[in-house]
Protein backbone atom coordinates (compact mmCIF):
# COMPACT_ATOMS: atom_id res chain seq x y z
CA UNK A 1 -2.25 5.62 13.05
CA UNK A 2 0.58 3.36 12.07
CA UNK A 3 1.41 2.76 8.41
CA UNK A 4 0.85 -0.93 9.11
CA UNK A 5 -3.00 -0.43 9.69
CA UNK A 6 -3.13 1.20 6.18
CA UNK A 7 -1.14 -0.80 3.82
CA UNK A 8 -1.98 -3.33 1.35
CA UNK A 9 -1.32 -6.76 2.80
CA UNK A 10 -1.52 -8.89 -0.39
CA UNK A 11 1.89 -8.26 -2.21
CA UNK A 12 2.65 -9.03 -5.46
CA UNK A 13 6.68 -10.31 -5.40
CA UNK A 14 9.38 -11.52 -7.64
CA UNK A 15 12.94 -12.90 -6.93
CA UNK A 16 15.55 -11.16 -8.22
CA UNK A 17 16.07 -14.18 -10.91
CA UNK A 18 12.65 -13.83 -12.40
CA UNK A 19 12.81 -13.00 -15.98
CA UNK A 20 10.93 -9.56 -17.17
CA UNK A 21 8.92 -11.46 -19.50
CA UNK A 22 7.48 -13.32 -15.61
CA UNK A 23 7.39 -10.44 -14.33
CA UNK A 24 5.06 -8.98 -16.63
CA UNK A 25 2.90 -12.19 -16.39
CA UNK A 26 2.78 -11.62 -12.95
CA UNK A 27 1.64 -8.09 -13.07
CA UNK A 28 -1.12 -9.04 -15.52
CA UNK A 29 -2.19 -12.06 -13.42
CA UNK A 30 -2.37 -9.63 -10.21
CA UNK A 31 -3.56 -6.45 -11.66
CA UNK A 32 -0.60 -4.33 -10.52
CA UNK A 33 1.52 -2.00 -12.00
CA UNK A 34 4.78 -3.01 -9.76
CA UNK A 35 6.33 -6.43 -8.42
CA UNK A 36 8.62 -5.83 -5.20
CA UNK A 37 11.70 -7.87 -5.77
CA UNK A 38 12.25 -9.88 -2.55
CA UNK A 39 14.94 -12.10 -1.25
CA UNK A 40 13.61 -15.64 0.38
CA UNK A 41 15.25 -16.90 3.47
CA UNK A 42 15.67 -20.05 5.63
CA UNK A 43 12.99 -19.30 7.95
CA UNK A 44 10.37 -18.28 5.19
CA UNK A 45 10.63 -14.38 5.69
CA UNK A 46 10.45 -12.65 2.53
CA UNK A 47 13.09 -9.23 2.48
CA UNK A 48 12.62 -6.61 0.35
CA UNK A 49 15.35 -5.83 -1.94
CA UNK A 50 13.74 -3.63 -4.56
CA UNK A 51 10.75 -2.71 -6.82
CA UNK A 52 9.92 -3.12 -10.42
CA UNK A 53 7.23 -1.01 -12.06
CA UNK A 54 5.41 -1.51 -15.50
CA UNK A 55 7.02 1.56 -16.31
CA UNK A 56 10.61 0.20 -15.39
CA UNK A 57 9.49 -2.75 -18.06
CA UNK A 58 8.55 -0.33 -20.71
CA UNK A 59 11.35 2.03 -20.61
CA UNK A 60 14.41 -0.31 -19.92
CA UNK A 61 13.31 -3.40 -22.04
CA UNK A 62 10.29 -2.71 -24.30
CA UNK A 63 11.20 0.50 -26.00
CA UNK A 64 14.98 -0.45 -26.88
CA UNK A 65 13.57 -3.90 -28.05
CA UNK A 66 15.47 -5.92 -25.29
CA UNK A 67 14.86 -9.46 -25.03
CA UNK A 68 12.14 -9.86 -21.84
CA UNK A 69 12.86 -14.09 -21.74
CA UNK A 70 16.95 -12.88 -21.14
CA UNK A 71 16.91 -9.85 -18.68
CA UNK A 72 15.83 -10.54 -14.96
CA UNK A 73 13.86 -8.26 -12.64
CA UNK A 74 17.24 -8.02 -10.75
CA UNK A 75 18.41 -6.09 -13.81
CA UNK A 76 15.51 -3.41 -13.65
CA UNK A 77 16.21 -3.05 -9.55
CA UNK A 78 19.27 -1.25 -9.37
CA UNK A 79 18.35 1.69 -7.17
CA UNK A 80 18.36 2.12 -3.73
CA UNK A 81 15.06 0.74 -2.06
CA UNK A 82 13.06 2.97 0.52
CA UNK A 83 10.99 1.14 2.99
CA UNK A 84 9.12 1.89 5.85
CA UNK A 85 8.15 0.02 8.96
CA UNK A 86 4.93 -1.13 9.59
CA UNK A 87 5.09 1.08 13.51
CA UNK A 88 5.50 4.27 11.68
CA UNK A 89 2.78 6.46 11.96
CA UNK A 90 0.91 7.27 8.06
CA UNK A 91 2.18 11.14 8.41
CA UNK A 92 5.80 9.98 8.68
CA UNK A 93 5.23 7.90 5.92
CA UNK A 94 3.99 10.69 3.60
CA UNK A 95 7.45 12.80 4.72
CA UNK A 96 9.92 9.80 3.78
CA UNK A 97 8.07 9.57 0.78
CA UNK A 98 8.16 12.77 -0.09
CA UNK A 99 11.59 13.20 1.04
CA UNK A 100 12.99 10.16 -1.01
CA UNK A 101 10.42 11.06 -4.30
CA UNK A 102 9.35 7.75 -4.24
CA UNK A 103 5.35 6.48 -5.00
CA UNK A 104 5.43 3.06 -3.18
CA UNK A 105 7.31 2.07 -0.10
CA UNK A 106 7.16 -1.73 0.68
CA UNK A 107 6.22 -1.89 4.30
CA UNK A 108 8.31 -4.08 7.04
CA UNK A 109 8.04 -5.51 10.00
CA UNK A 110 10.75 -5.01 12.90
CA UNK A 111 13.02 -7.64 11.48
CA UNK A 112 13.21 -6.43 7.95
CA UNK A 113 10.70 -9.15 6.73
CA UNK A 114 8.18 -7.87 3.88
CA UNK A 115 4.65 -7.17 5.49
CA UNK A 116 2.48 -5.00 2.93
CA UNK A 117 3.19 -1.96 0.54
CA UNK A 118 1.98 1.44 0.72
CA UNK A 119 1.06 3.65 -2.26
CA UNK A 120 0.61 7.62 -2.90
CA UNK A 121 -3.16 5.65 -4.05
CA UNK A 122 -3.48 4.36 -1.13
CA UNK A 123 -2.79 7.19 1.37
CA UNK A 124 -5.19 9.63 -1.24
């Protein structure tokens, strides 16, 4: 069964400029506990250039009393981002996940453009 079949469709997303303090709003507003930090293009496709957690928010700006109106979500998304396309079968999913020790993997479509997001949640 492909990952695409599985995954959540309705993505919460933030551009990279997005303040923390939005961010958070965002999260609250959606009932999520990440934001995937997306580049917009011409043509309306949304690419996936990283994830923010509430955990990210907690750590890196809460507990050392940052400023969450200054720093931007592309602050928090340093790391490398994992994706998966949405043709990949759910078992291959579960090995890149497990592989790369990530929780959530924004799901793609052939182009790169963002289609969904899968969770360890989801696939339990």
């Amino acid at each position: 069964m492909p990952i695409g079949d599985v995954c959540v469709r309705d993505v919460a997303v933030a551009t990279k400029d997005a303040t923390v303090q939005e961010a958070a709003v965002l999260m609250r507003r959606h009932h999520v506990g990440d934001l995937v930090v997306v580049e917009e293009r011409a043509d309306g496709r949304k690419i996936p250039v990283g994830i923010v957690t509430d955990r990210d928010i907690v750590v890196s700006v809460v507990a050392p009393t940052l400023n969450a109106a200054v720093y931007t979500v592309g602050d928090l998304a340093i790391r490398e981002l994992v994706t998966v396309k949405e043709d990949q079968g759910v078992f291959e999913a579960i090995q890149q996940m497990r592989m790369t020790g990530v929780r959530r993997m924004p799901v793609v479509d052939r182009a790169g453009g963002l289609v969904g997001i899968i969770s360890v949640d989801d696939l339990v």
